[in-house]
N, C-alpha and C. Protein backbone atom coordinates (compact mmCIF):
# COMPACT_ATOMS: atom_id res chain seq x y z
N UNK A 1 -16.10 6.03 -8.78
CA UNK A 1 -15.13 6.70 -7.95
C UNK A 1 -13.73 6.19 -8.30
N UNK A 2 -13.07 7.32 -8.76
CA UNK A 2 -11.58 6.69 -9.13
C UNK A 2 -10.53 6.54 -7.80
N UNK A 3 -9.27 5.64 -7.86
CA UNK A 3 -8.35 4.80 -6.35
C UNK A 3 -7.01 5.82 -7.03
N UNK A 4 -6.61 6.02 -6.23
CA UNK A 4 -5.55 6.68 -6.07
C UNK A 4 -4.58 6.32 -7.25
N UNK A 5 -4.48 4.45 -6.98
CA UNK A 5 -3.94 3.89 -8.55
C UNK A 5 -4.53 4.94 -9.96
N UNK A 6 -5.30 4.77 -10.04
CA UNK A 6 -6.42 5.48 -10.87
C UNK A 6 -5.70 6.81 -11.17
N UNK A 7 -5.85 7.74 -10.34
CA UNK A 7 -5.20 9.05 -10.49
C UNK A 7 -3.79 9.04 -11.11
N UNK A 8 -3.02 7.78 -10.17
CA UNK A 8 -1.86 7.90 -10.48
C UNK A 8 -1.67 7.33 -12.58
N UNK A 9 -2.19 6.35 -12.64
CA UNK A 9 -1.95 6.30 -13.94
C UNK A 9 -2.34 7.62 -15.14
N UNK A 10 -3.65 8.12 -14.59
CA UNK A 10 -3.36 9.65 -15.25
C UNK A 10 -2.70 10.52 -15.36
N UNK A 11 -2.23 10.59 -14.04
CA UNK A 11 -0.60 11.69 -13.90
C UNK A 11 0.26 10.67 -14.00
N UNK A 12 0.64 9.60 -14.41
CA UNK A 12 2.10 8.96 -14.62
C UNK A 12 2.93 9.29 -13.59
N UNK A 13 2.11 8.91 -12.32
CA UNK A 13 2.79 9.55 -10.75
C UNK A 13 3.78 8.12 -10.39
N UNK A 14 4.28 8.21 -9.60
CA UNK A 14 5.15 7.25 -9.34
C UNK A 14 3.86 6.76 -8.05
N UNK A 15 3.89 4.82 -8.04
CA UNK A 15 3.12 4.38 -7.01
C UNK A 15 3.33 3.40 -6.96
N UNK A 16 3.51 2.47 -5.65
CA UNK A 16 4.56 1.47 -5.26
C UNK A 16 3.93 0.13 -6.18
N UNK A 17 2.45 -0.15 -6.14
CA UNK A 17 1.55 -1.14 -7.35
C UNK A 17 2.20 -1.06 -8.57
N UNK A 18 2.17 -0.15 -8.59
CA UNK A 18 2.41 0.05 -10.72
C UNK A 18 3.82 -0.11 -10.91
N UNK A 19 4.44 0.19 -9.78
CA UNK A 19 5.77 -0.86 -10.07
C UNK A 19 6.16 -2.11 -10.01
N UNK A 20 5.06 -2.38 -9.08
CA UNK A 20 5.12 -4.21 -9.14
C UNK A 20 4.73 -4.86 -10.09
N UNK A 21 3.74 -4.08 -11.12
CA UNK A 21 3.15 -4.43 -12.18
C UNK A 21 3.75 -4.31 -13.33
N UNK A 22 4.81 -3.44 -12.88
CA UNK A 22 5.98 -3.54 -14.61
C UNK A 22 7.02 -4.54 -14.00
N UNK A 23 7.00 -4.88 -12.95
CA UNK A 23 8.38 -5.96 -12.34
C UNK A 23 8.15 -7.02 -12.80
N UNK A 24 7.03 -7.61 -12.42
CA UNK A 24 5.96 -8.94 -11.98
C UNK A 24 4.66 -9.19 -12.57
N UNK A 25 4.19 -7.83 -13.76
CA UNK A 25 2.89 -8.35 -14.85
C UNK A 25 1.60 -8.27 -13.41
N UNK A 26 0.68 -7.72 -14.13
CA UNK A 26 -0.42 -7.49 -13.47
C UNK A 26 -0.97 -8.73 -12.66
N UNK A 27 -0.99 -9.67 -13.00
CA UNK A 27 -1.13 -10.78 -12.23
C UNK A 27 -0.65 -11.30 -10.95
N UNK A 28 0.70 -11.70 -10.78
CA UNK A 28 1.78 -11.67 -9.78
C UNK A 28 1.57 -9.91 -9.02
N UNK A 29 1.95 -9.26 -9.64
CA UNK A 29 2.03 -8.01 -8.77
C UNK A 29 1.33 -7.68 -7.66
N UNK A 30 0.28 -8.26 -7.39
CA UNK A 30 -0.75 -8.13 -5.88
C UNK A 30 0.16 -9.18 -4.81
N UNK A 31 0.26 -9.96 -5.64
CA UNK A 31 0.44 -11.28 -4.67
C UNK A 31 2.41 -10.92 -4.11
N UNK A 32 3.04 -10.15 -4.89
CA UNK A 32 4.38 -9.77 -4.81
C UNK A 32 4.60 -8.92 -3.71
N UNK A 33 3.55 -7.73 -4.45
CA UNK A 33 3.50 -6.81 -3.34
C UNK A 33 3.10 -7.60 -1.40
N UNK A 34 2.47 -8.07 -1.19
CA UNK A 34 1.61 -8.54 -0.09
C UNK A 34 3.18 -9.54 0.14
N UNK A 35 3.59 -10.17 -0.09
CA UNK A 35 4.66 -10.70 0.31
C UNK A 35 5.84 -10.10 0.81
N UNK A 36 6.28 -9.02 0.13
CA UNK A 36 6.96 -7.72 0.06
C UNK A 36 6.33 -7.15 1.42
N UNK A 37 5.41 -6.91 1.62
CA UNK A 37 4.63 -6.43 2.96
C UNK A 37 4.62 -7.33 4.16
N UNK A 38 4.39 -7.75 4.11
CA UNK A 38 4.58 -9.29 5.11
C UNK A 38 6.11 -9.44 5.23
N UNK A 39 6.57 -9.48 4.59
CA UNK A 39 8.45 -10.10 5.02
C UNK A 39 8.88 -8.62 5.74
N UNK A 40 8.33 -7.51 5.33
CA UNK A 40 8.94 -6.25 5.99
C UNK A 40 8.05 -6.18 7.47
N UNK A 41 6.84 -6.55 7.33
CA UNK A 41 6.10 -6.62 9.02
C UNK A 41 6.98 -7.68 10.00
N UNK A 42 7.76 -8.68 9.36
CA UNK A 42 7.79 -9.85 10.44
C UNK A 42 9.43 -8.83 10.85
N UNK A 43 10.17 -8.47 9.64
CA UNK A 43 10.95 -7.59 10.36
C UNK A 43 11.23 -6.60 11.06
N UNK A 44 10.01 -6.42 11.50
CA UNK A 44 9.48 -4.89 11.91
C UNK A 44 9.32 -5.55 13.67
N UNK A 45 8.79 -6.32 13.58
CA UNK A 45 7.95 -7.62 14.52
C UNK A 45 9.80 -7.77 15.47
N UNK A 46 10.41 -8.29 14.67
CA UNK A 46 11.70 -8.66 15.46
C UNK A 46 12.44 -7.73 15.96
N UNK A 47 12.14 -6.65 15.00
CA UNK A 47 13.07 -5.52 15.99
C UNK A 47 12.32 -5.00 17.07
N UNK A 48 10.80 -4.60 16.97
CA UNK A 48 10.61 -4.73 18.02
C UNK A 48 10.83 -4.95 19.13
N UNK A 49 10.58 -6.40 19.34
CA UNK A 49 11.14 -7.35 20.19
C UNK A 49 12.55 -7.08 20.63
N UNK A 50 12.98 -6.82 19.80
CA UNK A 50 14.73 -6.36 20.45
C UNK A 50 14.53 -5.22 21.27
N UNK A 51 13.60 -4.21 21.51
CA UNK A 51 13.97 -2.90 22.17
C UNK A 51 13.57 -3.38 23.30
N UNK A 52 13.85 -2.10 24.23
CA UNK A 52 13.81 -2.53 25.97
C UNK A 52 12.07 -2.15 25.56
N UNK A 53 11.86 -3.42 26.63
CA UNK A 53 10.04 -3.24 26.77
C UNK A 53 9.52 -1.98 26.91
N UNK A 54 9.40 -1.50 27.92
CA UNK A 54 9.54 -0.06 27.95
C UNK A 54 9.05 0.94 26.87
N UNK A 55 10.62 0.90 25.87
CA UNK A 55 10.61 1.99 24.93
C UNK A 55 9.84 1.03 23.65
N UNK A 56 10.09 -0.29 23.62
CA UNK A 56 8.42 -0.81 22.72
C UNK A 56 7.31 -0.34 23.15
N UNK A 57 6.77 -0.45 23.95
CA UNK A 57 5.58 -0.68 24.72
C UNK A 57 4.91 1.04 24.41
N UNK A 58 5.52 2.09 24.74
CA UNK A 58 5.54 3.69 24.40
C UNK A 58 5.43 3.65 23.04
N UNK A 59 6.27 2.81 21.72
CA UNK A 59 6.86 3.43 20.67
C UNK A 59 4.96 2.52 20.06
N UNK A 60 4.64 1.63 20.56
CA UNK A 60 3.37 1.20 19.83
C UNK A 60 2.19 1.92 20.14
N UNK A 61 2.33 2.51 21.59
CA UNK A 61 1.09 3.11 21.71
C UNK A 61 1.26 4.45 21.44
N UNK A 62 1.96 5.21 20.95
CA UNK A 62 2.30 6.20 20.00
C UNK A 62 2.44 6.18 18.33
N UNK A 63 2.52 5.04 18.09
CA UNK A 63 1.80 4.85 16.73
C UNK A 63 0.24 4.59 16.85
N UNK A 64 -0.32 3.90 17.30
CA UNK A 64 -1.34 3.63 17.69
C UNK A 64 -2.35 5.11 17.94
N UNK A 65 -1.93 5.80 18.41
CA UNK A 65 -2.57 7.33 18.52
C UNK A 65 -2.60 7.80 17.47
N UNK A 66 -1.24 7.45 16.16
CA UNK A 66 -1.04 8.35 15.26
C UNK A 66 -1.90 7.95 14.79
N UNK A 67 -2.37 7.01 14.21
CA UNK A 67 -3.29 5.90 13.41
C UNK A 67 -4.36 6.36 13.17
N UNK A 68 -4.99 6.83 14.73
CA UNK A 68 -6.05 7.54 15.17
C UNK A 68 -6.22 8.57 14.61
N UNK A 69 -5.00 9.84 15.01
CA UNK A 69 -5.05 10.74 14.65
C UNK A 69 -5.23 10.97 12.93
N UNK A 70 -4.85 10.08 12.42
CA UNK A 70 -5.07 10.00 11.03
C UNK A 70 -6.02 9.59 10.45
N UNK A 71 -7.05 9.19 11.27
CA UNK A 71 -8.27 8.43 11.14
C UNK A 71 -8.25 6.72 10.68
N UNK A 72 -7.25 6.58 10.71
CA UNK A 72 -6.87 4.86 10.59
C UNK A 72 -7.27 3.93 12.10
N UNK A 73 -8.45 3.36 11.85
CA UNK A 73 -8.71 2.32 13.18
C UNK A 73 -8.41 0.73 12.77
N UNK A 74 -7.16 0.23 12.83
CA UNK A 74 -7.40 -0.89 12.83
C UNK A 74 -7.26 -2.20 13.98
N UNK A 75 -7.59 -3.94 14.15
CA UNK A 75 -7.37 -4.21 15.40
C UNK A 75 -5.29 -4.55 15.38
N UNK A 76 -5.11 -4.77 13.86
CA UNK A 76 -3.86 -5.12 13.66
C UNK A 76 -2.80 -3.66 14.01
N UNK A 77 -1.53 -4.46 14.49
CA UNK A 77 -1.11 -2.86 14.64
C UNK A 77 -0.19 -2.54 13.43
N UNK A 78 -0.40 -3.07 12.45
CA UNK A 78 0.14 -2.31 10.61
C UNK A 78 -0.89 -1.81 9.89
N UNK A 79 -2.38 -2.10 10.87
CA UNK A 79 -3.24 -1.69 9.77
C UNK A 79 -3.95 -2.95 8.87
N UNK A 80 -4.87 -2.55 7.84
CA UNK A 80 -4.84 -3.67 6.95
C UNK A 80 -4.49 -3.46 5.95
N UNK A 81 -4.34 -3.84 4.73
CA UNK A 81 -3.48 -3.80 3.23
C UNK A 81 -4.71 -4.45 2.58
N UNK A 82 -5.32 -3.30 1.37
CA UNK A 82 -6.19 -3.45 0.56
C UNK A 82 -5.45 -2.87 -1.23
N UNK A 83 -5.37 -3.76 -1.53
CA UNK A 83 -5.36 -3.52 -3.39
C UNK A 83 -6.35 -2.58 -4.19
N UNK A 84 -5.77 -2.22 -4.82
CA UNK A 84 -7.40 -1.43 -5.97
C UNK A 84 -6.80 -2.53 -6.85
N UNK A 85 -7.78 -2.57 -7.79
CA UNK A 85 -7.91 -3.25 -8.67
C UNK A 85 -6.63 -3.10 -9.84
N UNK A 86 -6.04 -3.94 -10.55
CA UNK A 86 -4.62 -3.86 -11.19
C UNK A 86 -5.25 -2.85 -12.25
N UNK A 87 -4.89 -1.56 -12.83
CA UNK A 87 -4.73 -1.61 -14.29
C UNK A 87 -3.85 -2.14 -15.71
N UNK A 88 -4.19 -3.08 -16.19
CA UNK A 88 -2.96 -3.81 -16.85
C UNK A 88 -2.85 -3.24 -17.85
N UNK A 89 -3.72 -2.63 -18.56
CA UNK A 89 -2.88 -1.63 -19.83
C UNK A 89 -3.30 -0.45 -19.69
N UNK A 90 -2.27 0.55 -19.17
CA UNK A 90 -2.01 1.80 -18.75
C UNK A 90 -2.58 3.17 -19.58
N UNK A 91 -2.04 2.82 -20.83
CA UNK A 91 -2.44 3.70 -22.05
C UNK A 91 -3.59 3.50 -22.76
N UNK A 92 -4.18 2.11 -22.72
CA UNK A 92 -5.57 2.01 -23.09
C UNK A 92 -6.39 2.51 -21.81
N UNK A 93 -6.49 2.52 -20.68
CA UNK A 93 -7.16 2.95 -19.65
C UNK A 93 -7.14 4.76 -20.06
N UNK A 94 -5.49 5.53 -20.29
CA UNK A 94 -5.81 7.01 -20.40
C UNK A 94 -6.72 7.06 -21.51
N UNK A 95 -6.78 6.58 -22.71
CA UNK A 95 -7.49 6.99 -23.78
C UNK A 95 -8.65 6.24 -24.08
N UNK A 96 -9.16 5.63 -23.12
CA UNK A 96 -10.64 5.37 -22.85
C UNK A 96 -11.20 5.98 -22.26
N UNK A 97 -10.42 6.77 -20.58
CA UNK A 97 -10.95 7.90 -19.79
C UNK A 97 -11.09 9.35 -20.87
N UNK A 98 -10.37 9.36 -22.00
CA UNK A 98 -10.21 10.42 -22.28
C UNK A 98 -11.40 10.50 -23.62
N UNK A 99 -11.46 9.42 -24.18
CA UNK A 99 -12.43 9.43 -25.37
C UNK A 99 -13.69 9.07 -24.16
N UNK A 100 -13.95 8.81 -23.13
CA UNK A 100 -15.05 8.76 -22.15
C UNK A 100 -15.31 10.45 -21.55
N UNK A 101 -14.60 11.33 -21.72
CA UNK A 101 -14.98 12.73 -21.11
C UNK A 101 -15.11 13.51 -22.56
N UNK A 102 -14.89 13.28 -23.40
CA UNK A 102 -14.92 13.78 -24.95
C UNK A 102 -16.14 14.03 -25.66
């Protein structure tokens, strides 16, 4: 079953991984990204906290529905953050899929 990564390196789609992976080398790039994710949750976290309780308290349990509505159940309220696997060489992956359907 091919990951979205997957697709995307066939169509040369733009996808937030495969840019971390030409920034930061397939290695670093998981661990970049997830940091990158985390420093934007804790700021997410503080503003929060800044709104009147109230209009927090509404604005989470209205994401929280959306989540749902999207079929996303998680206990965290960002969800969880799962990787596909890195592809580190891009063009050997198309022309292995491609000499693999040939």
């Amino acid at each position: 079953m091919k990951t979205l990564v997957q697709d995307d390196v066939l169509e040369n789609s733009f996808n937030i991984l495969r840019m971390f992976i030409r920034i930061y080398g397939p290695l670093a790039a998981p661990a970049m990204l997830a940091k990158h994710i985390s420093e934007a949750e804790e700021k997410y976290e503080c503003l929060l906290k800044s709104l009147d309780p109230h209009l927090s308290l509404n604005y989470q349990k209205r994401c929280a529905e959306a989540a749902k509505e999207g079929g996303k159940v998680s206990e965290h309220q960002f969800g969880t953050w799962t990787f596909p696997t890195v592809i580190q060489d891009e063009e050997l992956y198309r022309l292995k899929l491609k000499s693999d359907i040939s």
